[in-house]
C-alpha atoms as a PDB file:
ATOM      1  CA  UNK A   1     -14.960  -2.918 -22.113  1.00  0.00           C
ATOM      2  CA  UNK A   2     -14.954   0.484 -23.194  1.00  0.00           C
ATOM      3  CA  UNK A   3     -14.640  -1.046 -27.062  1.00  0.00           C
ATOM      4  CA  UNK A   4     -17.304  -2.912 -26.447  1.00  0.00           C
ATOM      5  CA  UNK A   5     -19.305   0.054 -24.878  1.00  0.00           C
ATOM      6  CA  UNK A   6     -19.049   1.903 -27.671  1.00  0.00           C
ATOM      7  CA  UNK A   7     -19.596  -0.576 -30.560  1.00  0.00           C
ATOM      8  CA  UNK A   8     -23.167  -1.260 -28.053  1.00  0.00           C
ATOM      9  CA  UNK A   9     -23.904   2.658 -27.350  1.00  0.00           C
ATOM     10  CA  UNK A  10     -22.012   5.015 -29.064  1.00  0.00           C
ATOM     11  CA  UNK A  11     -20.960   5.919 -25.842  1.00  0.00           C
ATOM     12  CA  UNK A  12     -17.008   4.250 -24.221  1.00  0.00           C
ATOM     13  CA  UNK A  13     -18.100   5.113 -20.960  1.00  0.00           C
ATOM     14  CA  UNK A  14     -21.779   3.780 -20.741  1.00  0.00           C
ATOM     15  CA  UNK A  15     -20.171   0.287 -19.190  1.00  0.00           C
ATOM     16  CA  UNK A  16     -18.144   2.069 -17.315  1.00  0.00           C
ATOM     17  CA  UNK A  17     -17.594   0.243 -13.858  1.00  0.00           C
ATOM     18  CA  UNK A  18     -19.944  -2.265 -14.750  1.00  0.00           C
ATOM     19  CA  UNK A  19     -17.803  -5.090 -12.956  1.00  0.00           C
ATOM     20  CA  UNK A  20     -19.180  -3.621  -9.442  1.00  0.00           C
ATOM     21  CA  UNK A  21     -23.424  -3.820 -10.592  1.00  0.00           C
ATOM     22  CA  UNK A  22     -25.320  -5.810  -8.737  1.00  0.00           C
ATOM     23  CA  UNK A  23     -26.094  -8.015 -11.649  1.00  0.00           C
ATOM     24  CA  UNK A  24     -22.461  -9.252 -12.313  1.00  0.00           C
ATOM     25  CA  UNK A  25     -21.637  -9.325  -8.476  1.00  0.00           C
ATOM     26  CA  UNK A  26     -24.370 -11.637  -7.980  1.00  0.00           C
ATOM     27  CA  UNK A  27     -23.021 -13.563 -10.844  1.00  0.00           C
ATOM     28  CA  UNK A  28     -26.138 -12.863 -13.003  1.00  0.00           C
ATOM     29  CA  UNK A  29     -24.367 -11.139 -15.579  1.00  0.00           C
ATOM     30  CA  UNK A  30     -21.064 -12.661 -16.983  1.00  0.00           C
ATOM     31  CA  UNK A  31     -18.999  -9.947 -18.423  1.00  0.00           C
ATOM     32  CA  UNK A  32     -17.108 -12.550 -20.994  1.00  0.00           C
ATOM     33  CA  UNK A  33     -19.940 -14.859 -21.696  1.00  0.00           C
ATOM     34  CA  UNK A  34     -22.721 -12.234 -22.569  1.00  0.00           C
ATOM     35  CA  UNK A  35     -21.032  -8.948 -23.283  1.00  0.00           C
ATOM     36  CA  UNK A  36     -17.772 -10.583 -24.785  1.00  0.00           C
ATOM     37  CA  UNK A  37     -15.620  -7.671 -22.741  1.00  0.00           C
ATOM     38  CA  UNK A  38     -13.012  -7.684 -20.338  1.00  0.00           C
ATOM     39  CA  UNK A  39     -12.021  -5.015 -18.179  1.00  0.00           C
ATOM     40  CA  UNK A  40      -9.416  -2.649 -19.173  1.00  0.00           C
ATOM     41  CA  UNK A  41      -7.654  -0.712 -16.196  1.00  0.00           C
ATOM     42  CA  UNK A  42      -5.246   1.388 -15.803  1.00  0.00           C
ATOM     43  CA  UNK A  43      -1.950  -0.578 -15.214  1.00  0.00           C
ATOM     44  CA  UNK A  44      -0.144  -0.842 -11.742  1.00  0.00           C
ATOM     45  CA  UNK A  45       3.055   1.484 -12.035  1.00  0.00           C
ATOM     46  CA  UNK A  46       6.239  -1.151 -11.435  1.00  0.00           C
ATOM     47  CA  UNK A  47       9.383  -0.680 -11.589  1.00  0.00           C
ATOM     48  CA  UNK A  48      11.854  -3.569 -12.346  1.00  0.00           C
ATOM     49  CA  UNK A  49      14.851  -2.579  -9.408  1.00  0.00           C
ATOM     50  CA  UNK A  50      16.440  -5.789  -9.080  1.00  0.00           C
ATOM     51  CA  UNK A  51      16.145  -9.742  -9.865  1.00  0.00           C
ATOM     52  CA  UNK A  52      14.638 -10.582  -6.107  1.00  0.00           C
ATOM     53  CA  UNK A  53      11.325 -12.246  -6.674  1.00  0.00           C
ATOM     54  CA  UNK A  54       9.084  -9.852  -4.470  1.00  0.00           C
ATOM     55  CA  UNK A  55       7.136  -6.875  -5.234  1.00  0.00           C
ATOM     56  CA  UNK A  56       6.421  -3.927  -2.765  1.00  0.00           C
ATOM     57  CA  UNK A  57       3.478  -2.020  -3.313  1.00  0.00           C
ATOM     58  CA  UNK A  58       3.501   2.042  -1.966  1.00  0.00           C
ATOM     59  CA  UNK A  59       0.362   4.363  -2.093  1.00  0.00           C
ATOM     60  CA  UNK A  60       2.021   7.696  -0.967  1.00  0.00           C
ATOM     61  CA  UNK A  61       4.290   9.602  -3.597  1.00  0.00           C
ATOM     62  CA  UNK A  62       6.536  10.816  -1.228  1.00  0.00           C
ATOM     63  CA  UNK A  63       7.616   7.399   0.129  1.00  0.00           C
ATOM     64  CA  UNK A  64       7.208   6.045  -3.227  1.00  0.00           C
ATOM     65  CA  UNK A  65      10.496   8.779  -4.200  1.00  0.00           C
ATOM     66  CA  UNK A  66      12.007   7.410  -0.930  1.00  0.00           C
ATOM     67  CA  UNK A  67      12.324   3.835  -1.628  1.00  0.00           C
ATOM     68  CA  UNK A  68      13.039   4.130  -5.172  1.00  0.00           C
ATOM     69  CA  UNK A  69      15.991   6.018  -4.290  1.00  0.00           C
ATOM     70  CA  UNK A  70      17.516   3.631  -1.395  1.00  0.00           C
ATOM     71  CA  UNK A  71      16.685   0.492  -3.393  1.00  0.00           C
ATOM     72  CA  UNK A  72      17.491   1.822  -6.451  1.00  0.00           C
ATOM     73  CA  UNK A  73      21.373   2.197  -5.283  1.00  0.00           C
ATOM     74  CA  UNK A  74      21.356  -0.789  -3.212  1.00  0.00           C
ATOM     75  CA  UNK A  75      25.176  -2.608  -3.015  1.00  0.00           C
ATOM     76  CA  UNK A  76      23.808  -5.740  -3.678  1.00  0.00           C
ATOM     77  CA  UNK A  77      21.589  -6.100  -6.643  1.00  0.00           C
ATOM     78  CA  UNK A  78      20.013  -9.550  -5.942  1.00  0.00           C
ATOM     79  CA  UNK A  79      18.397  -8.556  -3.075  1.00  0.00           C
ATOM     80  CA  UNK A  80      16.077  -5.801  -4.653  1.00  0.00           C
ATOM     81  CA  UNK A  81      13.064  -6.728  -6.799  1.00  0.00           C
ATOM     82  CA  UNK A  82      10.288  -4.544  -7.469  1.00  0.00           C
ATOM     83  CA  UNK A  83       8.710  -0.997  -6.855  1.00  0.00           C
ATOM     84  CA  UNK A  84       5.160  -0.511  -7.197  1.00  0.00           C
ATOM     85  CA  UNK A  85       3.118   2.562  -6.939  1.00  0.00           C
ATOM     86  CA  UNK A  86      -0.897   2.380  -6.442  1.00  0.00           C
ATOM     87  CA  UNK A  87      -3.538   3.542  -4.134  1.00  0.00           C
ATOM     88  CA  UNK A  88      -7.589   3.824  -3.739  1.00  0.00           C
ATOM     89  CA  UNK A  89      -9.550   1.843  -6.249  1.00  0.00           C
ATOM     90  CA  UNK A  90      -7.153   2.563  -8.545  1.00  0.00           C
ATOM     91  CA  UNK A  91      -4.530  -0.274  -6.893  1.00  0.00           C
ATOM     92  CA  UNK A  92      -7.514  -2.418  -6.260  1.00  0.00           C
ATOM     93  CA  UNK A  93      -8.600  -1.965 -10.098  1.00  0.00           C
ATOM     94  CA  UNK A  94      -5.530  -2.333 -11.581  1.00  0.00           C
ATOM     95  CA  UNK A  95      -3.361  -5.241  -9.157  1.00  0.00           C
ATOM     96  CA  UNK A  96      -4.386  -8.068 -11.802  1.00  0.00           C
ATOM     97  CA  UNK A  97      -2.264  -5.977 -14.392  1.00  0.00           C
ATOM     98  CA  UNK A  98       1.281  -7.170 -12.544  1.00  0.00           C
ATOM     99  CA  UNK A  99       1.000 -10.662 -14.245  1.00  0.00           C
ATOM    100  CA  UNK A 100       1.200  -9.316 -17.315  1.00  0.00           C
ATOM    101  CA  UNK A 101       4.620  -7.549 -16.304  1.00  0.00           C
ATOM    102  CA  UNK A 102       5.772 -10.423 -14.518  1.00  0.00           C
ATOM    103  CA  UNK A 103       5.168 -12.256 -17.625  1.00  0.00           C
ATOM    104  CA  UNK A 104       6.348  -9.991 -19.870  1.00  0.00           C
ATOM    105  CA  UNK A 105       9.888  -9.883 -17.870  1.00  0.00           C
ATOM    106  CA  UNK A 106      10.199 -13.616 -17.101  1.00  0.00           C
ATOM    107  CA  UNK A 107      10.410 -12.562 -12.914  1.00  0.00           C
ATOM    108  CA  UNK A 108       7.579 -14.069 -11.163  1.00  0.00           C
ATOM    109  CA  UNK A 109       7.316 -12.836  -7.701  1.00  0.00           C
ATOM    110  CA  UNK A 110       6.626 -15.251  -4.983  1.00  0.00           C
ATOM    111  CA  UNK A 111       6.270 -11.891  -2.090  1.00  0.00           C
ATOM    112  CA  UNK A 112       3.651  -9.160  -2.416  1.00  0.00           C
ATOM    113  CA  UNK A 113       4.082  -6.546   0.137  1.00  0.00           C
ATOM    114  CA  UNK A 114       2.048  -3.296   0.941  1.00  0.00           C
ATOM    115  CA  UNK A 115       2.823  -0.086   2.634  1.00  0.00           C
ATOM    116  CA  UNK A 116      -0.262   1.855   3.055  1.00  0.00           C
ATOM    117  CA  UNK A 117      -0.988   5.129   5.588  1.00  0.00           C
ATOM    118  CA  UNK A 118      -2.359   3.680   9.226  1.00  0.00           C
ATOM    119  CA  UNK A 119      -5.334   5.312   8.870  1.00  0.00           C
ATOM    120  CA  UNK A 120      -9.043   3.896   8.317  1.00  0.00           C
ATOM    121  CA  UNK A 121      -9.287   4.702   4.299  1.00  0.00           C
ATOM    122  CA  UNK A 122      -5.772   2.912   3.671  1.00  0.00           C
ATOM    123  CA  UNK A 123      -6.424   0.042   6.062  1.00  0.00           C
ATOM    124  CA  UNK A 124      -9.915  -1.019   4.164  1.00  0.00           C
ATOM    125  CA  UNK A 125      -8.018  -0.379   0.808  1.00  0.00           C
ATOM    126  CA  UNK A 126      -5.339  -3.150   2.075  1.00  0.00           C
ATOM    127  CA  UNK A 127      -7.938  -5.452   2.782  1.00  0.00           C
ATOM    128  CA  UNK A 128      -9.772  -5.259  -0.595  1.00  0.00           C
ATOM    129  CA  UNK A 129      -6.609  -5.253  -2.218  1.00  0.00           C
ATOM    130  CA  UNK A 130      -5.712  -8.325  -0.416  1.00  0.00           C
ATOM    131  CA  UNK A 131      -8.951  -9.873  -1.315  1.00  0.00           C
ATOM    132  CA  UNK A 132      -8.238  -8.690  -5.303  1.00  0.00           C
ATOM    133  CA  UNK A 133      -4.947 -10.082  -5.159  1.00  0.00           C
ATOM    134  CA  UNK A 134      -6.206 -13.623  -3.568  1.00  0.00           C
ATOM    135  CA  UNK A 135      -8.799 -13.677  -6.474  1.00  0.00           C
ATOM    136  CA  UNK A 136      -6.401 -13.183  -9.271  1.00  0.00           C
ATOM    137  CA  UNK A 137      -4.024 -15.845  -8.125  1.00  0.00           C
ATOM    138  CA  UNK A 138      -1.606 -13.306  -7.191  1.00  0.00           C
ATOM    139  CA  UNK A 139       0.518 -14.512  -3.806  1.00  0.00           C
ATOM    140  CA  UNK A 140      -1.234 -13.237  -0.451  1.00  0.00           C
ATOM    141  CA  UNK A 141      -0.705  -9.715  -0.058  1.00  0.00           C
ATOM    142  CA  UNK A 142       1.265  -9.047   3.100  1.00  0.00           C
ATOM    143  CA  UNK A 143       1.383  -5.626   5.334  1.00  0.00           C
ATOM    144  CA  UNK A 144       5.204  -4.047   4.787  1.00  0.00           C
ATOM    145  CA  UNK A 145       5.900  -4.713   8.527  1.00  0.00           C
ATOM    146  CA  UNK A 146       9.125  -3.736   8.897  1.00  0.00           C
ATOM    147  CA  UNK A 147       8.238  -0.330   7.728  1.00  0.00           C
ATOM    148  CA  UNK A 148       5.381  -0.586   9.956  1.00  0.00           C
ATOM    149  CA  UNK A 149       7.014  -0.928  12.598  1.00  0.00           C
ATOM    150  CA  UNK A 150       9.419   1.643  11.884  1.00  0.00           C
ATOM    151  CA  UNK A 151       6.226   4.434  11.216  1.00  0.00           C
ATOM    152  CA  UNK A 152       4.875   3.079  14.265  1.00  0.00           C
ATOM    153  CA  UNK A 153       7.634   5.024  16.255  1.00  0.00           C
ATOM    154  CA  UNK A 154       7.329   8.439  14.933  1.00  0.00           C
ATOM    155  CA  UNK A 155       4.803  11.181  15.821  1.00  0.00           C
ATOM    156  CA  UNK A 156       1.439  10.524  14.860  1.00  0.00           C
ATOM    157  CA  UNK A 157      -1.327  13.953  13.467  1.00  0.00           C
ATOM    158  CA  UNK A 158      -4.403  14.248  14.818  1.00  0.00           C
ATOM    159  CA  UNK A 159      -7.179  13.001  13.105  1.00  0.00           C
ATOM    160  CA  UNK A 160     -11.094  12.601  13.399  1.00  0.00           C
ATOM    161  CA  UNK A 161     -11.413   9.286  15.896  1.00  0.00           C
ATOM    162  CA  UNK A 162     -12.760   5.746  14.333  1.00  0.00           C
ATOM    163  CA  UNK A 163     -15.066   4.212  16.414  1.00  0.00           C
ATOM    164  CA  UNK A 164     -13.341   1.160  18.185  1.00  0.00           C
ATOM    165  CA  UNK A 165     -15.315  -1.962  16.385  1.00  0.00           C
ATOM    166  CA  UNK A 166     -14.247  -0.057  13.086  1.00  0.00           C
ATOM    167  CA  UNK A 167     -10.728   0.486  13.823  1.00  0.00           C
ATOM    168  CA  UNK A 168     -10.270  -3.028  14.967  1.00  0.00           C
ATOM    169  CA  UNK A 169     -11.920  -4.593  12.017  1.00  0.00           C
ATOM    170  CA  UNK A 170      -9.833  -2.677   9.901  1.00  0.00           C
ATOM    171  CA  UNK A 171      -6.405  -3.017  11.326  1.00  0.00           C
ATOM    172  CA  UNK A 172      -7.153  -7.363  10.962  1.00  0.00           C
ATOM    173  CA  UNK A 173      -4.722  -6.958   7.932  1.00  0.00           C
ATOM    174  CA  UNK A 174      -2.155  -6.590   9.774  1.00  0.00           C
ATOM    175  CA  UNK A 175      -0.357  -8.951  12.144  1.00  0.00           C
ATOM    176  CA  UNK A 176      -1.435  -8.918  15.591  1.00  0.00           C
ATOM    177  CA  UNK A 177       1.523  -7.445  17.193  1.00  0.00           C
ATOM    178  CA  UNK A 178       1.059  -4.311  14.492  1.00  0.00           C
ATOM    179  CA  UNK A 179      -3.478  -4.641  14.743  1.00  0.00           C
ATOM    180  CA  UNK A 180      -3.566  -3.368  18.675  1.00  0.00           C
ATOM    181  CA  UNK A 181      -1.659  -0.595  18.278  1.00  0.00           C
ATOM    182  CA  UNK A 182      -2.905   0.956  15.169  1.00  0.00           C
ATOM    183  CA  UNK A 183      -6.368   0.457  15.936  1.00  0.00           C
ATOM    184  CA  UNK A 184      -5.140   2.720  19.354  1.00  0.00           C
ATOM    185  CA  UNK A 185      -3.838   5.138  17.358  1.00  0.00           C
ATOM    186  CA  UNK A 186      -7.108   5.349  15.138  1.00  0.00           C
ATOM    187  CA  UNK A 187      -9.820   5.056  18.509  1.00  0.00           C
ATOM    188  CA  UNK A 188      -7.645   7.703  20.095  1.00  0.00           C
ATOM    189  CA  UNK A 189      -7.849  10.292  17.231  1.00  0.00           C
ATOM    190  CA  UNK A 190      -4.401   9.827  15.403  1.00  0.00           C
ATOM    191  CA  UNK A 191      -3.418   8.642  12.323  1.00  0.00           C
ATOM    192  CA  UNK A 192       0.482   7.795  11.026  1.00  0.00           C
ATOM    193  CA  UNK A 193       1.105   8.456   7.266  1.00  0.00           C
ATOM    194  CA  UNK A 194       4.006   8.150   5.676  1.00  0.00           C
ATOM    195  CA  UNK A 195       5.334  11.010   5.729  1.00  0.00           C
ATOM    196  CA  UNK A 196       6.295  10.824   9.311  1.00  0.00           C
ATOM    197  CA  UNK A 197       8.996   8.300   8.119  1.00  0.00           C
ATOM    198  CA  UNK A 198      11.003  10.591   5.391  1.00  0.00           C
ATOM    199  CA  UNK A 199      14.258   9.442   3.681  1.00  0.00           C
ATOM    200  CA  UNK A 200      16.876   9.977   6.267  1.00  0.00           C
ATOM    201  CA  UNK A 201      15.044   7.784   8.703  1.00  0.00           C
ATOM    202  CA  UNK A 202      14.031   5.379   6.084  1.00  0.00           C
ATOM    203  CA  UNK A 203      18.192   5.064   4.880  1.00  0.00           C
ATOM    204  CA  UNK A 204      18.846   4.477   8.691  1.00  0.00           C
ATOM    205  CA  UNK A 205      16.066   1.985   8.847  1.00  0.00           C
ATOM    206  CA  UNK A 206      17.055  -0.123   6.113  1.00  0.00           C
ATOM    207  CA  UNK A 207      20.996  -1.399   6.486  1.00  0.00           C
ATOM    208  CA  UNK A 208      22.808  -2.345   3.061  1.00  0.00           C
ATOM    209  CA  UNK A 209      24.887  -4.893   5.167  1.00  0.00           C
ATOM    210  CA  UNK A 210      22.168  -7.310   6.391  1.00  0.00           C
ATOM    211  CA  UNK A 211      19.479  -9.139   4.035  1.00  0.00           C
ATOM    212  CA  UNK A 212      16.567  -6.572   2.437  1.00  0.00           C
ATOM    213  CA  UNK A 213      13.762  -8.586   2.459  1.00  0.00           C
ATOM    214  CA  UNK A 214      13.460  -9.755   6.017  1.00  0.00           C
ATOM    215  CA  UNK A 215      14.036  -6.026   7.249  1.00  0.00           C
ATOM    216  CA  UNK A 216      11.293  -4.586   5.011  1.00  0.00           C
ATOM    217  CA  UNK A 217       8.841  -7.709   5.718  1.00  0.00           C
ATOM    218  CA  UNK A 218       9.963  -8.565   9.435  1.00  0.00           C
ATOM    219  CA  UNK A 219       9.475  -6.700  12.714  1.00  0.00           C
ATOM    220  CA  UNK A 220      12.135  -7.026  14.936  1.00  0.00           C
ATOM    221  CA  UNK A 221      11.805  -5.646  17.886  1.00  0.00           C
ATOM    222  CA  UNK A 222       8.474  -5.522  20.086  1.00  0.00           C
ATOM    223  CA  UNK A 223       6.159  -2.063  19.324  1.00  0.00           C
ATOM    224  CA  UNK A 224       7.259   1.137  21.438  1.00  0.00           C
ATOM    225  CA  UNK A 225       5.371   3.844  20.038  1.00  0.00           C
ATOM    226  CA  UNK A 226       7.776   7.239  20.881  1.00  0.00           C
ATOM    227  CA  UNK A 227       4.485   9.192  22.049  1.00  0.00           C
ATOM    228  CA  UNK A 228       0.489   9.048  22.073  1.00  0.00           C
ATOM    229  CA  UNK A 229      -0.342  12.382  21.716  1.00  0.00           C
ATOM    230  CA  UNK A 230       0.230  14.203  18.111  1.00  0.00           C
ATOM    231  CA  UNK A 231       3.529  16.718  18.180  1.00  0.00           C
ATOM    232  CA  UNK A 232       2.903  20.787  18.689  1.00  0.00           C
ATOM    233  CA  UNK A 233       2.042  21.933  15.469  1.00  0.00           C
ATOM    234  CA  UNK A 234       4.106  25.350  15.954  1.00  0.00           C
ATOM    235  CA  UNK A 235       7.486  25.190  17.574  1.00  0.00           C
ATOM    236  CA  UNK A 236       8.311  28.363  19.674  1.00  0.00           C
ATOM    237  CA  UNK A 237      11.285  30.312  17.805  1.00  0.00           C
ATOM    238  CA  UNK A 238      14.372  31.736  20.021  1.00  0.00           C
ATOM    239  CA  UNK A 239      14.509  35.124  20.862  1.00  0.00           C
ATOM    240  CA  UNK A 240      17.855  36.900  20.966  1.00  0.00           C
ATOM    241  CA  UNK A 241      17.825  40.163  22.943  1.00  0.00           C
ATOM    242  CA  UNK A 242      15.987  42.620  21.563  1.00  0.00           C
ATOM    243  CA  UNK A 243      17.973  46.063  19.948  1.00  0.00           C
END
């Protein structure tokens, strides 16, 4: 697209974004039949961890560090298959870009998993990521529930409250045992994001004796959030005696 923009304008960003006008959403404007141009984004960063034939998708750095590092030394390689980092319209944009890599690599992935923040912005991204995925034949892409879950337990931050019909539509992504009590969390002013899970808890989370998938996928146990109210942002420090 941006060749094309330029060979048209003199200018490679003039087409910019041109997928999302009016004209081609309403199917007026075919981007291969009358501007012979394709889109050209940025591709989704994957990492090839293991042979498994599933593909988890994470949108915050810090978790992204996390996860690489437990399944990158996990005892048994067949079980681990790949890392993916995205988030915003840049994972929605750039999703149809992991069939080239599966391709490329000759592993085809038959599970597509997400672990987004449980707030509004990453909930709506899941869901037009989901509907991106769907329209590019990749599989269905599933909410990371098992991690979920997990995140679910740990102490929410407060946060600017989502009006209830908005926090319900946008927690539909997820399963229904997972939908009621994030779209709690988001009516009642709180918000989880990953970093409430860090590494240690994520290494005793996920158990290199039983199978990986089903414990990053799964939920096992019903939802018991630890507390509903975010933690004290300032703990009070000891005093010794004075001198």
């Amino acid at each position: 697209m941006a060749d094309r923009s330029y060979e048209l304008y003199g200018d490679e960003k003039r087409l910019k974004n041109i997928e999302h006008h009016h004209l081609v959403t309403k199917g007026l404007l075919d981007l291969t039949m009358h501007l012979r141009a394709r889109p050209t984004p940025a591709p989704l960063a994957m990492y090839e961890l293991g042979p498994a034939p599933w593909l988890l998708i994470v949108e915050n750095t810090a978790a992204f560090t996390s996860l690489r590092d437990i399944l990158g030394t996990w005892p048994d390689r067949s079980q681990v298959g790949w890392l993916g980092f995205g988030e915003g319209d840049h994972l929605i944009a750039s999703l149809p870009t992991a069939q080239a890599s599966f391709r490329e690599r000759n592993h085809p992935v038959d599970t597509l998993l997400l672990y987004a923040d449980l707030d509004l912005k990453g909930l709506c991204c899941a869901q037009k990521a989901s509907e991106r995925a769907h329209a590019v034949g990749l599989p269905p892409l599933q909410p990371a529930a098992g991690l979920y879950q997990a995140l679910l337990t740990r102490p929410p931050r407060a946060h600017p409250p989502v009006a209830a019909d908005n926090a319900h539509a946008a927690a539909t992504w997820l399963p229904p045992h997972l939908a009621a009590p994030v779209a709690q969390l988001l009516t009642d002013g709180l918000v989880l994001r990953h970093e409430a899970l860090p590494l240690p808890q994520l290494r005793s989370l996920l158990i290199p004796n039983a199978p990986l998938l089903p414990q990053i996928r799964d939920m096992a146990l019903p939802i018991t959030p630890a507390i509903s109210q975010p933690p004290t942002r300032y703990a009070p420090v000891p005093r010794g005696p004075s001198t």
